[in-house]
C-alpha atoms as a PDB file:
ATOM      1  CA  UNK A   1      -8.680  -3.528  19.912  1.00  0.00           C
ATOM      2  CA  UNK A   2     -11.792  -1.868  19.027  1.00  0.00           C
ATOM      3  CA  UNK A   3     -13.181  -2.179  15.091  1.00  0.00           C
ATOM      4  CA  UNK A   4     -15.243   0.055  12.677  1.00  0.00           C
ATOM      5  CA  UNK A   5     -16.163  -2.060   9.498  1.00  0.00           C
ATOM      6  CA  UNK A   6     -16.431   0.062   6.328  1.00  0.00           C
ATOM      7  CA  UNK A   7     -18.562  -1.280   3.481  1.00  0.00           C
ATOM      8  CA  UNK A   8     -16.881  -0.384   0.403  1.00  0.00           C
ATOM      9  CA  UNK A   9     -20.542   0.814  -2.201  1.00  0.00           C
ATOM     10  CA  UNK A  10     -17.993   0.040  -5.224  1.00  0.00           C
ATOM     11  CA  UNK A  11     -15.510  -2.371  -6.085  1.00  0.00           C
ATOM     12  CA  UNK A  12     -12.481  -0.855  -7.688  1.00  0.00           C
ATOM     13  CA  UNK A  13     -12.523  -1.252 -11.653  1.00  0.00           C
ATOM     14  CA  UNK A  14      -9.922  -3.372 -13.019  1.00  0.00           C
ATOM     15  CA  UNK A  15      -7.429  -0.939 -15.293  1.00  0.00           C
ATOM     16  CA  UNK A  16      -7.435  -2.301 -19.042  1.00  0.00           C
ATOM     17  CA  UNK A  17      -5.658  -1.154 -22.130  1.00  0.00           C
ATOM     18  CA  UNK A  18      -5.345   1.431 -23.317  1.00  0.00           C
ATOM     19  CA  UNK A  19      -6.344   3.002 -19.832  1.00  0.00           C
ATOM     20  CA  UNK A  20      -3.852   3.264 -17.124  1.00  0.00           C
ATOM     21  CA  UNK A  21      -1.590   6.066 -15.530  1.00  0.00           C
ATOM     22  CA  UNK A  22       0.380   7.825 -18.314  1.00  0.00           C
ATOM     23  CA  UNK A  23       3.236  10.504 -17.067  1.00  0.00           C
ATOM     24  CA  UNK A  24       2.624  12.119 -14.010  1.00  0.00           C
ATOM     25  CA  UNK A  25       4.311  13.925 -11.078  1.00  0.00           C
ATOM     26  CA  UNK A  26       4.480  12.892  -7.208  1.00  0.00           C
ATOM     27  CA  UNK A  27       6.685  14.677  -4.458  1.00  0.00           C
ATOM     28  CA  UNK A  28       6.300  14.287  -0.811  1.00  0.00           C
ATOM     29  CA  UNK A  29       5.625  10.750   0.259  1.00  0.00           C
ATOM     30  CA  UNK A  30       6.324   7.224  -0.617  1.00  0.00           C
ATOM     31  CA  UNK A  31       3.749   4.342  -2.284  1.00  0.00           C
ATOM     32  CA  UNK A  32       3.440   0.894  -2.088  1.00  0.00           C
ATOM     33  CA  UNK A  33       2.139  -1.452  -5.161  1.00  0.00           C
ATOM     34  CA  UNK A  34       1.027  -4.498  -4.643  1.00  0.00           C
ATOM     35  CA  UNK A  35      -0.247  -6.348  -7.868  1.00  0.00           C
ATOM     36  CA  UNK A  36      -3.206  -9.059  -7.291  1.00  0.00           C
ATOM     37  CA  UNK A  37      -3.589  -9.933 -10.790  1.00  0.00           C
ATOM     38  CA  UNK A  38      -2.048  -8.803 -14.147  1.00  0.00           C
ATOM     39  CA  UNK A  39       0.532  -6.353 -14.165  1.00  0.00           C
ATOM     40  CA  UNK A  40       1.706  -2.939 -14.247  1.00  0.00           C
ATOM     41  CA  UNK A  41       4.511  -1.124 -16.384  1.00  0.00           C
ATOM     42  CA  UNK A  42       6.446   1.072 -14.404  1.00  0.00           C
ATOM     43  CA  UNK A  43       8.836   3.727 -15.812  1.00  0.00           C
ATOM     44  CA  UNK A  44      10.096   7.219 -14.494  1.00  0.00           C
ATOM     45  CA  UNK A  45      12.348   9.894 -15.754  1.00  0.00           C
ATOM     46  CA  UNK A  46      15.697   8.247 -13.857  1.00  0.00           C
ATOM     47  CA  UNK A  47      15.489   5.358 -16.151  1.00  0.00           C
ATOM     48  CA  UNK A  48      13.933   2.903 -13.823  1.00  0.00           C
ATOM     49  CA  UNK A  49      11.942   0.409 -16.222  1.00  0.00           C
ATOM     50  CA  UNK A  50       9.833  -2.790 -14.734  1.00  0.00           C
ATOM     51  CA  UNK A  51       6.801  -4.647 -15.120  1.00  0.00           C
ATOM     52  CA  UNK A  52       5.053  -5.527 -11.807  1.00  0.00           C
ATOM     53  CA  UNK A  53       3.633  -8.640 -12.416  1.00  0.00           C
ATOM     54  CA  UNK A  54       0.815 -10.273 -10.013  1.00  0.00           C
ATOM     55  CA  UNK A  55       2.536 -10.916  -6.602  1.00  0.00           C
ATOM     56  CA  UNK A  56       4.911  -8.510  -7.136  1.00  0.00           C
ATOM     57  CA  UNK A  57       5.244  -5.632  -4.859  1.00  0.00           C
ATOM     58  CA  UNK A  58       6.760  -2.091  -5.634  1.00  0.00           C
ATOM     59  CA  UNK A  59       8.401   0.503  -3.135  1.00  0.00           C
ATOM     60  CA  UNK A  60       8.484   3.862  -5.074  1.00  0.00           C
ATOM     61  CA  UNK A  61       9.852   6.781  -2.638  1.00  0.00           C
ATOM     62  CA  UNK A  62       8.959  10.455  -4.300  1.00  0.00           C
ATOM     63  CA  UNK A  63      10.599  12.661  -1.972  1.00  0.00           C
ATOM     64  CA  UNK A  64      11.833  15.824  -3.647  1.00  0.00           C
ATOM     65  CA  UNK A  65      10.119  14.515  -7.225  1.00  0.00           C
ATOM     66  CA  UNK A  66       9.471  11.810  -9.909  1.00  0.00           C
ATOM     67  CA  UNK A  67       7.789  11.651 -12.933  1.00  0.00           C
ATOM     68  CA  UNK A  68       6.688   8.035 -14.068  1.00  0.00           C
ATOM     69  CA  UNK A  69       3.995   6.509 -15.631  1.00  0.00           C
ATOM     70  CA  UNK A  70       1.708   3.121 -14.613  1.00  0.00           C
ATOM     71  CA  UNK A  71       0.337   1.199 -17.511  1.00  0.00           C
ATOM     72  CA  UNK A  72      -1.879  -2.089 -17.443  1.00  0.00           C
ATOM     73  CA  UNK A  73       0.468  -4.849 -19.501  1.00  0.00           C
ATOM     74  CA  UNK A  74      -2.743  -7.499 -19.207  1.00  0.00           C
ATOM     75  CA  UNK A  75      -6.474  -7.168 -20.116  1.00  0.00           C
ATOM     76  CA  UNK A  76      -7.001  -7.332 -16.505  1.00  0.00           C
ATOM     77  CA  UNK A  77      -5.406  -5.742 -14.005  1.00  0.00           C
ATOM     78  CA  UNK A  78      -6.108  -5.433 -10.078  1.00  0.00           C
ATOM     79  CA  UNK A  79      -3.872  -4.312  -7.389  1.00  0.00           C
ATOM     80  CA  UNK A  80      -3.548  -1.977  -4.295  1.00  0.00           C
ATOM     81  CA  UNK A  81      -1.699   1.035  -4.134  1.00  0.00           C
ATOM     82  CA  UNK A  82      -0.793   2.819  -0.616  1.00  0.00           C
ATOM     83  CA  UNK A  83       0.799   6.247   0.236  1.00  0.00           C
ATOM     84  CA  UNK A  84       2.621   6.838   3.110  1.00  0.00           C
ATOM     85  CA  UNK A  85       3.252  10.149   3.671  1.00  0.00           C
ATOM     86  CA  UNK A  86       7.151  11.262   5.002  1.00  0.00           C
ATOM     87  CA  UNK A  87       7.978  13.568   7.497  1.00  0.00           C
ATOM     88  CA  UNK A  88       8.941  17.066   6.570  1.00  0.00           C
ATOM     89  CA  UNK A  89      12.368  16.457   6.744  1.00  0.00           C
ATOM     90  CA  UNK A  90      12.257  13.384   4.848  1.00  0.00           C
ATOM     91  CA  UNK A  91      10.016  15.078   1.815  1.00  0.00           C
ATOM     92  CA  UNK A  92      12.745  16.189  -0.280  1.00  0.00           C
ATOM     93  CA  UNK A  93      15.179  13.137   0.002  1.00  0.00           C
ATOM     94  CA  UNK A  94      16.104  11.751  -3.272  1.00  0.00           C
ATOM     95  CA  UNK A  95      13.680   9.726  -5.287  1.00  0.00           C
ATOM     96  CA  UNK A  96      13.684   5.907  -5.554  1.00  0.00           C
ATOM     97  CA  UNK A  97      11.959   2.916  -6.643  1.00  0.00           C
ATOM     98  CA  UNK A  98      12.903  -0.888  -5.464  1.00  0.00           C
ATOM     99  CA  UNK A  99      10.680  -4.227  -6.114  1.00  0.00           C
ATOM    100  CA  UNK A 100      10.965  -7.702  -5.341  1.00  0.00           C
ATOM    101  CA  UNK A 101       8.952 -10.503  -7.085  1.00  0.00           C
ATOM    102  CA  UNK A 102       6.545 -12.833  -5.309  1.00  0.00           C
ATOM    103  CA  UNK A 103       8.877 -15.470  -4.768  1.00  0.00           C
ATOM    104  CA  UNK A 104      11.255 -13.054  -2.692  1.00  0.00           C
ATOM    105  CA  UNK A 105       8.593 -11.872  -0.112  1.00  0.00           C
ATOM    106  CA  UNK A 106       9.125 -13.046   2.932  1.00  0.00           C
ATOM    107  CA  UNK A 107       6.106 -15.990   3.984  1.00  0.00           C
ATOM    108  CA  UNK A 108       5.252 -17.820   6.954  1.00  0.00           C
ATOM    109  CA  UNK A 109       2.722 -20.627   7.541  1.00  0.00           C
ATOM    110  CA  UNK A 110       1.438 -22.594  10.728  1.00  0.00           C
ATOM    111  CA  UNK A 111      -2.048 -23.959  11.688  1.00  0.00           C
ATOM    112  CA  UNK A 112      -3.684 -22.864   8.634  1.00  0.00           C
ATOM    113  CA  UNK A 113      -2.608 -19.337   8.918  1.00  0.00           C
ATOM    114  CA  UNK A 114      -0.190 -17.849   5.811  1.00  0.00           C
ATOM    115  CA  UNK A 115       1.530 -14.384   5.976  1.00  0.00           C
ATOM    116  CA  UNK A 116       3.328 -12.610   2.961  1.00  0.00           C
ATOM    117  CA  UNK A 117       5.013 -10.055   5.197  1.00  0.00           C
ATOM    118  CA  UNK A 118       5.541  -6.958   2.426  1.00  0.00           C
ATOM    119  CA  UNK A 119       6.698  -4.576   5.268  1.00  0.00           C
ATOM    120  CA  UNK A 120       7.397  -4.849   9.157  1.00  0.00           C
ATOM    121  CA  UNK A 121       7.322  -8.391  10.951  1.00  0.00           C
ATOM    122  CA  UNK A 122       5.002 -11.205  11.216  1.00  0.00           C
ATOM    123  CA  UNK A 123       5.089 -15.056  12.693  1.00  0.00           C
ATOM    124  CA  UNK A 124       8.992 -14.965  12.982  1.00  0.00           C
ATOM    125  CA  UNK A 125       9.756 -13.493   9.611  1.00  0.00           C
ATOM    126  CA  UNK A 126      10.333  -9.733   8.685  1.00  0.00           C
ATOM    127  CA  UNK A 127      10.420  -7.369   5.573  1.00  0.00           C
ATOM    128  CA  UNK A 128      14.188  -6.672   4.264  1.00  0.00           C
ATOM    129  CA  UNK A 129      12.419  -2.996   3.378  1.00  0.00           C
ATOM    130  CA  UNK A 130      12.601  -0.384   5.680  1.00  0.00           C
ATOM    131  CA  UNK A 131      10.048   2.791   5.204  1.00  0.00           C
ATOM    132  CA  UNK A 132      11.147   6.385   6.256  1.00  0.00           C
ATOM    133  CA  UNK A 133       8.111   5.951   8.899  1.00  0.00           C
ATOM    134  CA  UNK A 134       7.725   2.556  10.440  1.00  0.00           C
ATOM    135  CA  UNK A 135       4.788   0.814   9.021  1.00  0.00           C
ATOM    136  CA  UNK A 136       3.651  -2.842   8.789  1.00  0.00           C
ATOM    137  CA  UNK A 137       1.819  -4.659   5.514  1.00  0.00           C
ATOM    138  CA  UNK A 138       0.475  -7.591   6.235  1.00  0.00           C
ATOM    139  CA  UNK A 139      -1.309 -10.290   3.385  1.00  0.00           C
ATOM    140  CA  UNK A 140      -2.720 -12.693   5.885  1.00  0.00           C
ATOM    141  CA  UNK A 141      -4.781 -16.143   4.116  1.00  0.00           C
ATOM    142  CA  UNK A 142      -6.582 -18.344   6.631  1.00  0.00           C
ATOM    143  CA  UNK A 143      -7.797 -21.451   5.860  1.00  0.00           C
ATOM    144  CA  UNK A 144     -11.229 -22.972   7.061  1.00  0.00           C
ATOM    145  CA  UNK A 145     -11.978 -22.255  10.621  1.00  0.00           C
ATOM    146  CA  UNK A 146      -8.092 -21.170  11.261  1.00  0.00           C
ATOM    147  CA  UNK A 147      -7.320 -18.188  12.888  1.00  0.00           C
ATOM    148  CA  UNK A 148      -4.892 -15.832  13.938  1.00  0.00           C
ATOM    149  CA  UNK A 149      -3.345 -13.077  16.364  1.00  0.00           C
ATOM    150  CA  UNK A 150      -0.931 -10.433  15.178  1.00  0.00           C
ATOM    151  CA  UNK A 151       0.008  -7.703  17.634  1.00  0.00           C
ATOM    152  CA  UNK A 152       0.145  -3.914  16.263  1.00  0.00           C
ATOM    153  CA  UNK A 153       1.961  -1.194  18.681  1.00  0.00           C
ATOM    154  CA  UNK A 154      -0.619   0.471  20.279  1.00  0.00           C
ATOM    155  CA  UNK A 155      -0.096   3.342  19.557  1.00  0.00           C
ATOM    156  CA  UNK A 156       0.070   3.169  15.396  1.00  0.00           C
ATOM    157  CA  UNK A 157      -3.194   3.539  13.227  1.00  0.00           C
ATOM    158  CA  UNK A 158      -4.227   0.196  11.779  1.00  0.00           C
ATOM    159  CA  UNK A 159      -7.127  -1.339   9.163  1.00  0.00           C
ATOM    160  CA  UNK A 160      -7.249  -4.502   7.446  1.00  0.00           C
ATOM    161  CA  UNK A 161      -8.912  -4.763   3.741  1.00  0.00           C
ATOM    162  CA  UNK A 162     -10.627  -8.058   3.353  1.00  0.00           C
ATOM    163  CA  UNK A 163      -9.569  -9.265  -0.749  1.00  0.00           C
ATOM    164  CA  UNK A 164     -11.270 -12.477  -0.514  1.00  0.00           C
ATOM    165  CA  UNK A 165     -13.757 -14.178   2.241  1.00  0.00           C
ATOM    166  CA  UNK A 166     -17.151 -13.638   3.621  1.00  0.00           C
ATOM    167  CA  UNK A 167     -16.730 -15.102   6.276  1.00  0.00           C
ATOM    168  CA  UNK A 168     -14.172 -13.662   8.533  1.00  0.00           C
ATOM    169  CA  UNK A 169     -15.018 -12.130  11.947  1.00  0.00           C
ATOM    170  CA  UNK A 170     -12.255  -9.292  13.167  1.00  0.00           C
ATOM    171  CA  UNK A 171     -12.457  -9.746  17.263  1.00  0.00           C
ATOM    172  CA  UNK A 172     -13.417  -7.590  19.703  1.00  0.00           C
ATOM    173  CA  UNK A 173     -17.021  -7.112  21.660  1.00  0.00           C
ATOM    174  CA  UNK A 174     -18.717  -7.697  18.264  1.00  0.00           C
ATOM    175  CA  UNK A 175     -18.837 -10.992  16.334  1.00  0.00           C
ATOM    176  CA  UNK A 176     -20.501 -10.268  12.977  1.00  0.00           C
ATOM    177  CA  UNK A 177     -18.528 -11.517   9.780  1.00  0.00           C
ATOM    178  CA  UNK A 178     -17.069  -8.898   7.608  1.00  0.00           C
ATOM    179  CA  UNK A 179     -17.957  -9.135   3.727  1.00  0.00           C
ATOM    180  CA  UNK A 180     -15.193  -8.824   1.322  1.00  0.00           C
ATOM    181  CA  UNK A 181     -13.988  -5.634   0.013  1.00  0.00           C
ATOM    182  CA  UNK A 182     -14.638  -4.299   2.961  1.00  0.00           C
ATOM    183  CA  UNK A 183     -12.337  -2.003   5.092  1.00  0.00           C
ATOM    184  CA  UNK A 184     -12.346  -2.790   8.576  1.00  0.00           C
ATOM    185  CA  UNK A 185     -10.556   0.106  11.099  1.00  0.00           C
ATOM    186  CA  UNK A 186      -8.688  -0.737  14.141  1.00  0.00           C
ATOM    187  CA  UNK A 187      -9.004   1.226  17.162  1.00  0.00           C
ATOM    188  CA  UNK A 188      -6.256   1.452  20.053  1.00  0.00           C
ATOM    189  CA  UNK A 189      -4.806  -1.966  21.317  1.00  0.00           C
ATOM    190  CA  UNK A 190      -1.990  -3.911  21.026  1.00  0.00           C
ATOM    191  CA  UNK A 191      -3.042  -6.720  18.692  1.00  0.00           C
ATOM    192  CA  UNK A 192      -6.401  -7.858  16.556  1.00  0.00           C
ATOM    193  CA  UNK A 193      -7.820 -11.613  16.622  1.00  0.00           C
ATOM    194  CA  UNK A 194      -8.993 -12.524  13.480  1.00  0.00           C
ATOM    195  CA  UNK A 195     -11.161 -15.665  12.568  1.00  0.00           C
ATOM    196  CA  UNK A 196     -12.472 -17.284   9.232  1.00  0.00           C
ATOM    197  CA  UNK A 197     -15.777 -18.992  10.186  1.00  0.00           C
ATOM    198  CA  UNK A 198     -16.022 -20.402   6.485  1.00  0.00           C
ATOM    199  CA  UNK A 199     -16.697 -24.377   6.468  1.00  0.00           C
ATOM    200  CA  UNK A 200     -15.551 -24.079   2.435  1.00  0.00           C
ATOM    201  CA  UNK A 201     -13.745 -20.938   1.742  1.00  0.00           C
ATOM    202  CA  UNK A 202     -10.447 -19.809   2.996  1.00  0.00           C
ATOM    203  CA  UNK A 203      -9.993 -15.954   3.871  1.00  0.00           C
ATOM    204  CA  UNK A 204      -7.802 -13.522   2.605  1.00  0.00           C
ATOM    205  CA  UNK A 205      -7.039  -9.927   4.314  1.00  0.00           C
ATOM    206  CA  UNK A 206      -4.467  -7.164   4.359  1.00  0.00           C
ATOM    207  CA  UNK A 207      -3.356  -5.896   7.960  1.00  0.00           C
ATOM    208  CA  UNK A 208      -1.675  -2.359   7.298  1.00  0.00           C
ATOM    209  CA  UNK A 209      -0.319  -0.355  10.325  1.00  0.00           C
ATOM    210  CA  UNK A 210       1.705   2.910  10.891  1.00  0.00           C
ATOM    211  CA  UNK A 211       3.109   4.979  13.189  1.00  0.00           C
ATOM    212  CA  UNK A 212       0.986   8.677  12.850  1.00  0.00           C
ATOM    213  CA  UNK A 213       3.496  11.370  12.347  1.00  0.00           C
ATOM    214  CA  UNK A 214       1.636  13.896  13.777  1.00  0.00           C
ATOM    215  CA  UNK A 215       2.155  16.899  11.614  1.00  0.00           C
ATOM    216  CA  UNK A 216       0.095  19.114   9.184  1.00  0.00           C
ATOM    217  CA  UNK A 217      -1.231  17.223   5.823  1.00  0.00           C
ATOM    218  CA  UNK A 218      -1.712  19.379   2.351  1.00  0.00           C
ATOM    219  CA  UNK A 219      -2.623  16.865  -0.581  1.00  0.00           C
ATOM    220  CA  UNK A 220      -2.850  18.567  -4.180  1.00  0.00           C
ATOM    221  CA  UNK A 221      -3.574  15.654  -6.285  1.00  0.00           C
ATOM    222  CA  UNK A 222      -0.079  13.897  -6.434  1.00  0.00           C
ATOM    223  CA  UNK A 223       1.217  16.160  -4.095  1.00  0.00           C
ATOM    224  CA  UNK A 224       1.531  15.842   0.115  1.00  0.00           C
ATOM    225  CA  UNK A 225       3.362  18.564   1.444  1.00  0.00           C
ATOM    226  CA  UNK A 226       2.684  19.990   5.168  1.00  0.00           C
ATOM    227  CA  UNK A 227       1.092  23.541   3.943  1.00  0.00           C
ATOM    228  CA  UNK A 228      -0.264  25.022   1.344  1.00  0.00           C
ATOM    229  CA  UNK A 229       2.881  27.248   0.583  1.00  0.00           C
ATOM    230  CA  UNK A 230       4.661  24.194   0.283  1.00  0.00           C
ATOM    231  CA  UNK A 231       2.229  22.814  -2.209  1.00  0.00           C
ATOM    232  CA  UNK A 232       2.201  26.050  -4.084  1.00  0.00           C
ATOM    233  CA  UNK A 233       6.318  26.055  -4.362  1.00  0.00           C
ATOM    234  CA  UNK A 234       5.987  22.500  -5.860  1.00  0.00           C
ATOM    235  CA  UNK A 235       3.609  23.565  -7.831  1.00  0.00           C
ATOM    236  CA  UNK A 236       5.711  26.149  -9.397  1.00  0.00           C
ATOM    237  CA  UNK A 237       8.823  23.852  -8.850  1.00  0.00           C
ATOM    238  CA  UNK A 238       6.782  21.266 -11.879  1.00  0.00           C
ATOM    239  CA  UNK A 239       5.785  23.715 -14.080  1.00  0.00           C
ATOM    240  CA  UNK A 240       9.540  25.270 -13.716  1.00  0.00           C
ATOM    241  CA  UNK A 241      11.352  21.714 -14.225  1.00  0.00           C
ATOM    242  CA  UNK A 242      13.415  22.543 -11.165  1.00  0.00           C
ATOM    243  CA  UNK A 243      14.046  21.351  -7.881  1.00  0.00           C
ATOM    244  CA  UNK A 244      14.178  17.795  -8.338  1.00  0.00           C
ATOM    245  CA  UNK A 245      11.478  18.032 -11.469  1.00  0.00           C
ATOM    246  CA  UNK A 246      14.451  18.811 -14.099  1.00  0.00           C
ATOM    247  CA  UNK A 247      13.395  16.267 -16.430  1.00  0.00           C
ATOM    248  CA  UNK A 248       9.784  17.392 -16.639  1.00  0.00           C
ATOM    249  CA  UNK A 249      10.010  19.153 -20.082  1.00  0.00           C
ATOM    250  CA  UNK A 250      12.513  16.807 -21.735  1.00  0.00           C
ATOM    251  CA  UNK A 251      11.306  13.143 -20.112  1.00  0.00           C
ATOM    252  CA  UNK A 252       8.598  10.617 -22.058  1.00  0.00           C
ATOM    253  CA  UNK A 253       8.104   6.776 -21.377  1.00  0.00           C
ATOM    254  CA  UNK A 254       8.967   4.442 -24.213  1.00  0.00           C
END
């Protein structure tokens, strides 16, 4: 498998009080939340109320619409958020949002290698979620000088974030280490070697995967439809509180 590293010019900023997400609309895909430190408070117009804390992870599914808000509960708060778009005749299913706490991840560890396996399969062990388009999420931590070699279908679109690590070198006809914060993209192949050179430092990555769905992509700010007509009718859908947006008008978090 082929890589393309990505230096990232600018590290995130962490989301403090009073900042965050207040009320906001999303139709036509699905996100996952993954908090690395701190939390979030989640709440959206079908009464679904949680804090995310740090391990947590959150499956939100917007299909047809949701309104909910995202507010920092701690001073600071880091995490990644990912959206998977659906297929078209997935984007108007009924909204949903599911989580399950750090110590209900599935985890695997052998020869200095530890997977948190927040979708798909990994090492023996496999996510109880199940995405509208097959997808894996992968928090892989190596230890000093450990390594490790996870197979992605060759066919899916695959990059791994490095969170923590300088040291790490992602395997193919180069050998240069990758810096943290740094994106590195997969090309075609069935599988990716990974290994953490670091004498002193363990290294920590994300290996995300998906099957492409091959269709037409509109994004409107929180909106991915397939065409611009579709965008426009969910435009007009919001501002009309209809069509799975009835609450628009009437709904506020606490």
């Amino acid at each position: 498998m082929k890589v393309m590293v990505l230096l990232l010019l600018e590290k995130a900023s962490p989301i403090s009080p009073p900042g965050g997400f207040r009320d906001h609309p999303h139709r036509g895909f699905e996100s996952v939340t993954y908090m690395l430190q701190g939390g979030i408070i989640y709440e959206d117009f079908n009464g679904h109320k949680i804090t995310i804390h740090e391990g947590y992870v959150q499956w939100m599914t917007a299909g047809k619409g949701i309104i909910h808000s995202e507010m920092p509960e701690e001073k600071v708060n880091n995490g990644i958020q990912l959206w998977i778009n659906l297929p078209s005749f997935d984007k108007m299913i009924d909204p949903k949002a599911v989580e399950l706490s750090s110590s209900e991840i599935p985890r695997a560890e052998e020869d200095g290698v530890e997977v948190k396996v927040i979708a798909g399969e990994s090492m023996g062990v496999k996510s109880p979620f199940y995405t509208k388009v097959p997808i894996m999420f992968l928090d892989f931590t190596l230890k000093q000088r450990a390594q490790t070699h996870p197979t992605v279908p060759e066919s899916w679109t695959a990059f791994a974030y490095v969170i923590d690590g300088d040291y790490g070198v992602f395997r193919s006809s180069d050998s240069y280490t990758v810096q943290a914060h740094t994106v590195v993209v997969l090309g075609k192949g069935d599988g990716v070697s990974v290994l953490n050179t670091s004498s002193f430092k363990p290294l920590r990555f994300l290996l995300i995967a998906g099957e492409p769905i091959s269709e037409p992509v509109v994004q409107h700010g929180p909106f991915v439809m397939n065409s611009q007509a579709e965008i426009d009718m969910t435009i007009e859908d919001y501002r009309s509180a209809k069509n799975g947006f009835e609450g628009a008008n009437s709904w506020r978090p606490e």
